[in-house]
Protein backbone atom coordinates (compact mmCIF):
# COMPACT_ATOMS: atom_id res chain seq x y z
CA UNK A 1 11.42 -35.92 65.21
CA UNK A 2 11.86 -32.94 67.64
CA UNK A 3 10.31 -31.97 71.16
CA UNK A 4 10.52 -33.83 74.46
CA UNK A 5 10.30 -37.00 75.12
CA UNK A 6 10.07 -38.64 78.18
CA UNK A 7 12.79 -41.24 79.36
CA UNK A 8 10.94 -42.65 82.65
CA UNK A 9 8.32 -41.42 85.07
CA UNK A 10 8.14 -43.27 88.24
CA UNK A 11 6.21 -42.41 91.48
CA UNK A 12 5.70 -44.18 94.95
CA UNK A 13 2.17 -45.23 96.43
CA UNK A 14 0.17 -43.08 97.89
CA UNK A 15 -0.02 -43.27 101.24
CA UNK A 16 -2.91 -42.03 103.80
CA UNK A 17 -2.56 -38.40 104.44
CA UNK A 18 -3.29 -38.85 108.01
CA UNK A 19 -1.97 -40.25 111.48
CA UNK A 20 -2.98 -43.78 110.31
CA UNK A 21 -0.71 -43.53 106.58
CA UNK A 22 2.11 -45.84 106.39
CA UNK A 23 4.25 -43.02 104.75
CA UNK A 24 4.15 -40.60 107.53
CA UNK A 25 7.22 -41.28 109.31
CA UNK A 26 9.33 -40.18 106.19
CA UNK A 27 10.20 -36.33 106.14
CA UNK A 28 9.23 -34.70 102.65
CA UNK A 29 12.04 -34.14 101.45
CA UNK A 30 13.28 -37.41 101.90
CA UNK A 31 10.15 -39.17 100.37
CA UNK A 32 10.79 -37.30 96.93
CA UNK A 33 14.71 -37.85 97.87
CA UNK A 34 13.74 -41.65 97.72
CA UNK A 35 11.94 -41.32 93.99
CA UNK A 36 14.73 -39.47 92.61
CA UNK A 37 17.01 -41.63 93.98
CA UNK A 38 14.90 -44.24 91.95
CA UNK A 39 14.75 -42.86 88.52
CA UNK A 40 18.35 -42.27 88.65
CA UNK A 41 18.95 -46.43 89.40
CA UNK A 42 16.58 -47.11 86.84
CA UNK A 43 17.75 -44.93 83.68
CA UNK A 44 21.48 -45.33 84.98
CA UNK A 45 21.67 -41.63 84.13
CA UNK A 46 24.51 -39.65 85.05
CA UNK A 47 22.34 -36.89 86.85
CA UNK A 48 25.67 -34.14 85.91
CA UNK A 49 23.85 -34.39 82.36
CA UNK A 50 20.24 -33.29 84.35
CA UNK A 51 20.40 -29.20 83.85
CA UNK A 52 17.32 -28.57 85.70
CA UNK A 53 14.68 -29.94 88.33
CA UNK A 54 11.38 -28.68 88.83
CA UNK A 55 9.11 -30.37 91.59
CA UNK A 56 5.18 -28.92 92.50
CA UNK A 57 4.28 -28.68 96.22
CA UNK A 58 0.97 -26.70 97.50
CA UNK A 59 1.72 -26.19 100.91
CA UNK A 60 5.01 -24.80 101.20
CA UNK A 61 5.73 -24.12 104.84
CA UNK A 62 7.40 -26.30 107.64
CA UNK A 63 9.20 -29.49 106.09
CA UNK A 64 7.76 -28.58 103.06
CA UNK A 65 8.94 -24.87 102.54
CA UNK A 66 12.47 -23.12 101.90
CA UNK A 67 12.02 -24.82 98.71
CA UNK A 68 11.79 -28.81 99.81
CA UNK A 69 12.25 -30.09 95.92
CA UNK A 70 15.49 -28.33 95.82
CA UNK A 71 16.88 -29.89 99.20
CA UNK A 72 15.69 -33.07 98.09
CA UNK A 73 18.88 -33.73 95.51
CA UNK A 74 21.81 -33.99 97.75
CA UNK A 75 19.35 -36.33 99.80
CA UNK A 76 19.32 -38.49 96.44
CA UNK A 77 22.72 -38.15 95.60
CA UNK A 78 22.62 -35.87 92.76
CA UNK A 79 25.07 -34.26 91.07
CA UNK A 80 25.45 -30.15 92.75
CA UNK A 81 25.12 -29.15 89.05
CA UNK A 82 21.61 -30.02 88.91
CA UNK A 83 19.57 -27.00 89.60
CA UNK A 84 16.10 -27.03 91.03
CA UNK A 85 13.18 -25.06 92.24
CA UNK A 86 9.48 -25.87 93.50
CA UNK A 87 6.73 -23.92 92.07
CA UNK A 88 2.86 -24.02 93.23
CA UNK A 89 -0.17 -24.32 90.54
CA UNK A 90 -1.80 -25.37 93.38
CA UNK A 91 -3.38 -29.19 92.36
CA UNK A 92 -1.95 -28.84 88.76
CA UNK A 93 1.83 -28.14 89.95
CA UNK A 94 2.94 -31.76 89.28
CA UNK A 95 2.22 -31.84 85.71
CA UNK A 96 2.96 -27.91 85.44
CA UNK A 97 6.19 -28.64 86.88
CA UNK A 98 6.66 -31.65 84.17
CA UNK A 99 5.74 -28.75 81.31
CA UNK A 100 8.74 -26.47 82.69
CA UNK A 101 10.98 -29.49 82.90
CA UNK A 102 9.91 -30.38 78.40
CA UNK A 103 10.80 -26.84 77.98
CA UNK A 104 13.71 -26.63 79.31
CA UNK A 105 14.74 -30.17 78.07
CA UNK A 106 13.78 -28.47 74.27
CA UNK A 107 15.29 -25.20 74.18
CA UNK A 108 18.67 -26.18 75.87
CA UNK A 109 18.66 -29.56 73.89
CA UNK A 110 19.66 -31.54 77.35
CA UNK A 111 17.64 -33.11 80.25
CA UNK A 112 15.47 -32.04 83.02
CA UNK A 113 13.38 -33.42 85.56
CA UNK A 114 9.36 -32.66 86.39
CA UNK A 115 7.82 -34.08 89.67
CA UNK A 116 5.96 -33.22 92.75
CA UNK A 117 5.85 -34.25 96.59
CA UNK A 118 3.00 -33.47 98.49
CA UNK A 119 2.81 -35.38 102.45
CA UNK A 120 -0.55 -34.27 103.87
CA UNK A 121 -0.16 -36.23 107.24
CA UNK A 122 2.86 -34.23 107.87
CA UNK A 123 2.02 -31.00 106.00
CA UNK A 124 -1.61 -30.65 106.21
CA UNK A 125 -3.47 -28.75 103.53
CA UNK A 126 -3.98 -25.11 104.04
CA UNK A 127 -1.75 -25.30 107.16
CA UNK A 128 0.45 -22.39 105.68
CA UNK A 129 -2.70 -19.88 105.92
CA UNK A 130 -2.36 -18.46 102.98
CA UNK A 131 -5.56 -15.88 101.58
CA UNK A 132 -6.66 -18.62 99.01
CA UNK A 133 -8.08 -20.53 102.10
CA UNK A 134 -7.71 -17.76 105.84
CA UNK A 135 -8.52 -14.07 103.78
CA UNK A 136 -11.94 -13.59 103.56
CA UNK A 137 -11.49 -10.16 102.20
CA UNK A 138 -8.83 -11.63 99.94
CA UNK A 139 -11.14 -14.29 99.11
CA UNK A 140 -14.71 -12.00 98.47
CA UNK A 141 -12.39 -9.46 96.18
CA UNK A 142 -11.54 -12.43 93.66
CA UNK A 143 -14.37 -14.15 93.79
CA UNK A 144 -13.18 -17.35 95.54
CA UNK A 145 -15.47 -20.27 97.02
CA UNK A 146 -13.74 -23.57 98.53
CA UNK A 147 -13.68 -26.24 96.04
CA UNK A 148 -15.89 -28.63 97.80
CA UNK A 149 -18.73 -25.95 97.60
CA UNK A 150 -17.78 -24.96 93.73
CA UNK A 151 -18.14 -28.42 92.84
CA UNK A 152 -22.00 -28.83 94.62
CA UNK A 153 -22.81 -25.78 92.70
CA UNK A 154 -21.48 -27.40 89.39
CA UNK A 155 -23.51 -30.36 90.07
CA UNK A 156 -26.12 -28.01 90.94
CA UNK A 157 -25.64 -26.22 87.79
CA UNK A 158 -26.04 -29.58 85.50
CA UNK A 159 -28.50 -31.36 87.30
CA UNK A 160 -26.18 -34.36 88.59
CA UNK A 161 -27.78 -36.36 91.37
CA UNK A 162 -26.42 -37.70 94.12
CA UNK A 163 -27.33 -41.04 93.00
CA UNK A 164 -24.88 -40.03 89.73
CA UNK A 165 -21.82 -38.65 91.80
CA UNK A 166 -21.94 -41.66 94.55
CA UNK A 167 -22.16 -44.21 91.69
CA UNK A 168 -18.97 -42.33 89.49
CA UNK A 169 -17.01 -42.71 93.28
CA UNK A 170 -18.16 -46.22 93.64
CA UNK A 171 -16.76 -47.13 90.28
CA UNK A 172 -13.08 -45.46 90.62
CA UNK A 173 -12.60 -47.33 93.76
CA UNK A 174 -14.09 -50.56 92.01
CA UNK A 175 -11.62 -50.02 89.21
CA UNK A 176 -8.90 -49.08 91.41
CA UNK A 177 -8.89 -52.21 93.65
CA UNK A 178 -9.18 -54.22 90.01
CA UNK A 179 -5.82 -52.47 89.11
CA UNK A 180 -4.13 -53.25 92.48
CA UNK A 181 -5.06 -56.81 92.19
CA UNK A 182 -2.68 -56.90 88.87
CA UNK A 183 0.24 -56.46 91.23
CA UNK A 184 2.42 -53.07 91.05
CA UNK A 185 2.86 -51.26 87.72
CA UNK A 186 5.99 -50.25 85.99
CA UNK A 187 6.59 -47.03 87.43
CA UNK A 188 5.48 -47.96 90.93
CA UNK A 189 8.39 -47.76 93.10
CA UNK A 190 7.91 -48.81 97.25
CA UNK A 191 9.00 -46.85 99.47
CA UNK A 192 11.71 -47.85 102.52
CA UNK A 193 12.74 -46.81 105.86
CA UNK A 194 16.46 -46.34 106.81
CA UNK A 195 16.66 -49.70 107.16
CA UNK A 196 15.66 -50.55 104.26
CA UNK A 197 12.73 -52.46 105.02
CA UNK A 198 9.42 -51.71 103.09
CA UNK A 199 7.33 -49.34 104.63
CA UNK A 200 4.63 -49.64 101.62
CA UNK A 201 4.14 -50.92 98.12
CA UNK A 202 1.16 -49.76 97.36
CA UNK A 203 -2.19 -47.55 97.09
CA UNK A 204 -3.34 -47.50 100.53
CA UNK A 205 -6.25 -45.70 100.32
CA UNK A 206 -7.84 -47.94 98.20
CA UNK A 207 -11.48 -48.88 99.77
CA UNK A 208 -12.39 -52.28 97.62
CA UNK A 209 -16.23 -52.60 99.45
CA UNK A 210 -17.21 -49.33 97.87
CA UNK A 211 -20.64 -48.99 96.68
CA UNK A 212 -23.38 -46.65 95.84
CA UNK A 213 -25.46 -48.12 98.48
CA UNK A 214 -22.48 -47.58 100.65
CA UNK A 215 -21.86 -44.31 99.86
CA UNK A 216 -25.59 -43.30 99.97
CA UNK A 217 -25.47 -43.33 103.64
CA UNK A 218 -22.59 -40.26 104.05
CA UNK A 219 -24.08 -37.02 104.77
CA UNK A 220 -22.99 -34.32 102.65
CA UNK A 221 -19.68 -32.07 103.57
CA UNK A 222 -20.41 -28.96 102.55
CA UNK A 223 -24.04 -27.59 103.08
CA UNK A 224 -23.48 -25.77 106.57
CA UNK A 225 -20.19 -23.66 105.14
CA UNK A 226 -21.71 -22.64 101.97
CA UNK A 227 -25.04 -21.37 104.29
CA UNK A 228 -22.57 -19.60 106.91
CA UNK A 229 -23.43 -15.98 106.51
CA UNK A 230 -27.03 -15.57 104.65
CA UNK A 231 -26.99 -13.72 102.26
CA UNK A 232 -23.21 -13.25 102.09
CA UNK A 233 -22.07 -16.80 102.53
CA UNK A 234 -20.93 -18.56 99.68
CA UNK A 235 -24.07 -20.57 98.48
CA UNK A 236 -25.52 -17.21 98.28
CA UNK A 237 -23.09 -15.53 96.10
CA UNK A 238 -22.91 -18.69 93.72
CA UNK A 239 -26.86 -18.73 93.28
CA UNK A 240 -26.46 -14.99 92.39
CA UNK A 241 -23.95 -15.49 90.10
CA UNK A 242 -25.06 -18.09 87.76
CA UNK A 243 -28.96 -17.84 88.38
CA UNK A 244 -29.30 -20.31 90.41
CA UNK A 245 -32.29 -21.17 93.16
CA UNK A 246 -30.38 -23.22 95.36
CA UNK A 247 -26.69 -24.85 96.14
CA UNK A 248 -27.89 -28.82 96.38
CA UNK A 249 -24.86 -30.20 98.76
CA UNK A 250 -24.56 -33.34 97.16
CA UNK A 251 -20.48 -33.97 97.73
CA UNK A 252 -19.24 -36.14 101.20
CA UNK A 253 -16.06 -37.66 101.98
CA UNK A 254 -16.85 -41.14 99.45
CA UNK A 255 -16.99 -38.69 96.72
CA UNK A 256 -14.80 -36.49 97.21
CA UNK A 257 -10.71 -36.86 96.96
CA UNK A 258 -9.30 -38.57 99.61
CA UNK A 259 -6.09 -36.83 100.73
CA UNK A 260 -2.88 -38.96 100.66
CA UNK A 261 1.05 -38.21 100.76
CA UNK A 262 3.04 -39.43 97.97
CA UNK A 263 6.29 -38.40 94.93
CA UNK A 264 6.19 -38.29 91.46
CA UNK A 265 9.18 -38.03 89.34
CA UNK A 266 9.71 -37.54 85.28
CA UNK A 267 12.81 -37.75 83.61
CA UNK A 268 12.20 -35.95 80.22
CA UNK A 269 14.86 -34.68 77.42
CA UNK A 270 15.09 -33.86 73.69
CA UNK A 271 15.71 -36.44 71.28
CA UNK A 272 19.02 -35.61 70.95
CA UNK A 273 20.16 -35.39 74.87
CA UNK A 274 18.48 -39.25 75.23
CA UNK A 275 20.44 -40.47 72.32
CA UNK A 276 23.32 -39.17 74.05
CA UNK A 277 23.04 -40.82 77.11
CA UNK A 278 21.81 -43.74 76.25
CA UNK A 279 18.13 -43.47 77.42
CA UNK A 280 15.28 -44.49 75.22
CA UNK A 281 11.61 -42.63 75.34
CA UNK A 282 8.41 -44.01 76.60
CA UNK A 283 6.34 -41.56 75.21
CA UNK A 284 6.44 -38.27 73.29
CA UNK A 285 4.66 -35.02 74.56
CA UNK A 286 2.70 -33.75 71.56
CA UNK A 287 0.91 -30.85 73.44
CA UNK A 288 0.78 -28.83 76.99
CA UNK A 289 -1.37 -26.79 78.25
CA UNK A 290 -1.64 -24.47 81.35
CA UNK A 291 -4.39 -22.57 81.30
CA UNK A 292 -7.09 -20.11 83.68
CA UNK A 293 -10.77 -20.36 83.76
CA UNK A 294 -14.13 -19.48 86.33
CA UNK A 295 -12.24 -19.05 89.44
CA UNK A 296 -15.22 -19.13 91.92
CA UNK A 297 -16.30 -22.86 89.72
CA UNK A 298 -12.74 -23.39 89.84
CA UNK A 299 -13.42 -27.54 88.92
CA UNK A 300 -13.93 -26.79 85.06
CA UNK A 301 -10.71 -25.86 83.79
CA UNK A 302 -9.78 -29.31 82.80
CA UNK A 303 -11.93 -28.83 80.04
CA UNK A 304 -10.46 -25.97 78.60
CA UNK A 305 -6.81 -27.13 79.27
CA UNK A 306 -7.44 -30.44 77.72
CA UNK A 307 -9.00 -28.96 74.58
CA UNK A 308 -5.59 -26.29 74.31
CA UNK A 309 -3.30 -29.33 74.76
CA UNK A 310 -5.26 -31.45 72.19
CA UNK A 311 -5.41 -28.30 69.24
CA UNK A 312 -1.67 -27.92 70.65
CA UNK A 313 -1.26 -31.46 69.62
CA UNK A 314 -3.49 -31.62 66.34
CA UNK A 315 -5.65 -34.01 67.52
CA UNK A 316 -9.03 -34.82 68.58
CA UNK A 317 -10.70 -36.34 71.08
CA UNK A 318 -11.78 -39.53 69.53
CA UNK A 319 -7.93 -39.55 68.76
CA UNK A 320 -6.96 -40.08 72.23
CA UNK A 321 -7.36 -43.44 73.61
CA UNK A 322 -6.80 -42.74 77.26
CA UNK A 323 -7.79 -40.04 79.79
CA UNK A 324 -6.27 -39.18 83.03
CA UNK A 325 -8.10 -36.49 85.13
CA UNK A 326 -7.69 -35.19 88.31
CA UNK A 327 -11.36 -36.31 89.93
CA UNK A 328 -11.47 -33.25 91.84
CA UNK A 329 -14.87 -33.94 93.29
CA UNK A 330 -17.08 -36.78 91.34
CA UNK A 331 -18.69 -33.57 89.55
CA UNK A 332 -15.85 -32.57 88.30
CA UNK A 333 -15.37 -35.51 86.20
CA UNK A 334 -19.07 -36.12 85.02
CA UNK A 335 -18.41 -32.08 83.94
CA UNK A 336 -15.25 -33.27 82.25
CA UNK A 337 -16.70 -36.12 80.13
CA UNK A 338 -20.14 -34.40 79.24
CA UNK A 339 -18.11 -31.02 77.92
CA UNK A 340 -15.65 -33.31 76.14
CA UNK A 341 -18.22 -35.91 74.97
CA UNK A 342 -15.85 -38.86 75.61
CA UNK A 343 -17.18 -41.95 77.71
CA UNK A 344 -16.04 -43.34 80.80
CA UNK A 345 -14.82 -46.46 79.46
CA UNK A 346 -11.74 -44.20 78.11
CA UNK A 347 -11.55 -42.12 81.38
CA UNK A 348 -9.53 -43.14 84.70
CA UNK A 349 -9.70 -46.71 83.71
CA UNK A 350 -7.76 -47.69 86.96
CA UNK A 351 -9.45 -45.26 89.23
CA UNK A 352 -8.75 -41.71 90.10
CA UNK A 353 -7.94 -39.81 93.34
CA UNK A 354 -11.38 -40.55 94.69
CA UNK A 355 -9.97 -43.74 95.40
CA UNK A 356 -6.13 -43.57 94.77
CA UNK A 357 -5.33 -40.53 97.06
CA UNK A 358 -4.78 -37.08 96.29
CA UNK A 359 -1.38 -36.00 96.67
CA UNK A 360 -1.64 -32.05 95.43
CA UNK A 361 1.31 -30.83 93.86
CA UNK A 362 2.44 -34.65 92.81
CA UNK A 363 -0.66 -35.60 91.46
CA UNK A 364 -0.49 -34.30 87.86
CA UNK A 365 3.11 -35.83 87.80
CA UNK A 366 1.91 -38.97 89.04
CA UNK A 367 -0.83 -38.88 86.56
CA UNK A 368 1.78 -39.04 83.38
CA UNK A 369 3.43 -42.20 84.71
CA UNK A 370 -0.06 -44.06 85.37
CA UNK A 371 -0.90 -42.80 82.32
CA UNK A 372 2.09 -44.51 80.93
CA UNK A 373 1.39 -47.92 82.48
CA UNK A 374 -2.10 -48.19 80.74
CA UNK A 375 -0.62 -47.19 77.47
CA UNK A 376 2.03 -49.79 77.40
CA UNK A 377 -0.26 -52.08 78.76
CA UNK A 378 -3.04 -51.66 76.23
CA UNK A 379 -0.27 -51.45 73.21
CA UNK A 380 -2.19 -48.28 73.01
CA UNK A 381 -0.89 -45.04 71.01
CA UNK A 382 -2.27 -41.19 72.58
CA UNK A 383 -3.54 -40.41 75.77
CA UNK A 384 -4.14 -36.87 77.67
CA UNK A 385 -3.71 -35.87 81.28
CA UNK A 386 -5.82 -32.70 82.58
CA UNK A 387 -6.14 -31.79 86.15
CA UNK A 388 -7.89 -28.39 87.69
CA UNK A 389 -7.35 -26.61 90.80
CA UNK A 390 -7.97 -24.17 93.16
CA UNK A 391 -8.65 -20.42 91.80
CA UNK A 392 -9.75 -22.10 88.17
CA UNK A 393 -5.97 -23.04 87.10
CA UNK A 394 -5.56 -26.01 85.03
CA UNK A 395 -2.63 -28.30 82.93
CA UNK A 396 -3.06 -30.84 80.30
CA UNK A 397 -0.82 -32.92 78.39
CA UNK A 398 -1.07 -34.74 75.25
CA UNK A 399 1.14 -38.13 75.00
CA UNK A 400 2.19 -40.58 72.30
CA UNK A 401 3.39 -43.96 73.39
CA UNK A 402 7.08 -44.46 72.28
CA UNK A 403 7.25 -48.51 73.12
């Protein structure tokens, strides 16, 4: 067989991305130094035989600029002949960072790394000021909304209540408490202080009361932005767009992704470079996918990238046994299994980032080692990551389970 294969993918929990997170003492670079650190312990590979690293982070600036996934091997230990570099796909750079690492495991026949460190207490998000979130001109020119508005207007769009988005939330933090009561997965690794003592081992942000009726109490998030400015604001230039009477502001902070800080890491290499050091695969990737879409829905590229990685792949959708999606706003993932016509008893079966934590550019690398869990613990064969972000980017990847 040829391709890439993945060795190991391991990530710590995700802490709170705020004053209150358990994580938040650790530097970034230090956090991701820690996971590295990890998968090298765990494979026992000899990182001189790593040719490449490749780490997503959104907000590059402050402890997380001058590129922080690069720093973060001498933290670890690693050999200076790994090189590295930290891209931005802005909520799909974890598992776009994983794709770069398979390629370059293929072509030069050896082993790379893909992860992603993203600490939002530390680093908040849009805190580098960049035009996707502070340009207005930038943002009017190429036809940007925030996300949290794009998704209302996609649940405006298909006619999902708020009754329907509060009871999708309810669920992923019902099904992520079940998982947490199993104890830690495989490729869960805690995270220490320099003292070694446990600073957390696992999901904190986890909310295990969670109901509808809870939820139905929140107000929504988003309706005075997306009225700001009549008939220039951003409801208004949606509605124009696609035809529509009215934005109905329908997403709040129980439905939406809560922000966390957290590191993913994948170890992935052609057949050939695990045979030669010793490392055995946990899954094959079968297809990848990075792919554009509407940038002013932004949310619905996971269907598009999902559908590329599964052609890629030569398979279908009833083919696949898992999903793992982003849950970039509950819409978002009602969008996701309607277009793809897959239920939800395939889809984020321990919970998504609604409950979990969003971590941006180390969620989609975090994604392929839960992924991995569920496989292995279902004896399960194919399952398919997709996650969207801003600007209507996307990344999906197709999986078969290797043991």
């Amino acid at each position: 067989m040829t391709g890439a294969y993945i060795a190991e993918a391991l990530r710590t929990p995700r802490g709170k991305g705020n004053d209150k997170g358990s994580l938040r003492s650790i530097k970034p670079a230090l956090l991701l130094a820690q996971t590295l650190s990890a998968l090298a312990q765990r494979t026992s590979v000899d990182t001189r035989q790593i040719s490449d690293a490749i780490f997503g982070c959104v907000t590059q600036i402050g402890e997380q600029g001058s590129s922080v996934g690069t720093l973060a091997l001498p933290l670890a230990g690693w050999s200076d002949t790994v090189s590295a570099v930290t891209l931005n796909r802005y909520c799909a750079s974890g598992l776009s960072a994983t794709h770069f690492a398979a390629l370059q495991a293929v072509y030069g026949d050896t082993l790379a790394v893909g992860g992603g460190i993203e600490m939002m207490s530390r680093v908040p998000m849009a805190s580098d000021q960049g035009p996707l979130t502070h340009d207005a001109h930038v943002q009017a020119l190429a036809h940007l909304v925030p996300i949290g508005i794009a998704a209302d207007a996609i649940a405006t769009q298909r006619g999902y209540t708020r009754d329907m988005l509060d009871a999708y939330a309810a669920q992923s933090q019902q099904r992520a408490a079940a998982s947490a009561q199993r104890g830690p997965p495989r490729s869960m690794i805690a995270v220490t202080d320099d003292a070694g003592r446990v600073l957390l081992d696992r999901d904190e942000n986890i909310r295990p009361a969670t109901t509808a009726q809870t939820l139905a109490a929140m107000q929504p998030a988003f309706a005075q932005s997306g009225a700001k400015g009549g008939d220039a604001g951003w409801d208004a230039q949606l509605c124009r767009r696609y035809g529509l009477p009215a934005i109905q502001h329908l997403h709040h902070a129980g439905n939406s992704p809560a922000m966390a800080d957290a590191a993913a890491a994948v170890l992935v290499g052609s057949q050939t470079a695990l045979q030669r050091n010793g490392l055995k695969a946990r899954a094959r990737i079968l297809g990848m996918a990075d792919t554009g879409s509407d940038r002013m829905l932004a949310l619905t590229g996971t269907v598009d990238a999902a559908r590329l990685a599964l052609a890629r792949a030569q398979l279908r959708t009833q083919d696949i046994d898992l999903f793992e999606i982003n849950e970039g706003f509950a819409a978002m993932a009602l969008h996701f299994m309607d277009e793809m016509q897959v239920g939800v008893e395939r889809v984020n079966v321990n919970g998504g980032v609604i409950a979990i934590g969003h971590a941006m550019g180390c969620t989609g690398a975090a994604m392929v080692s839960v992924l991995l869990d569920e496989l292995e613990r279902r004896d399960a064969r194919y399952g398919c990551i997709s996650i969207c972000g801003a600007a209507g980017v996307a990344s999906a990847m197709v999986l078969e389970r290797m043991c």
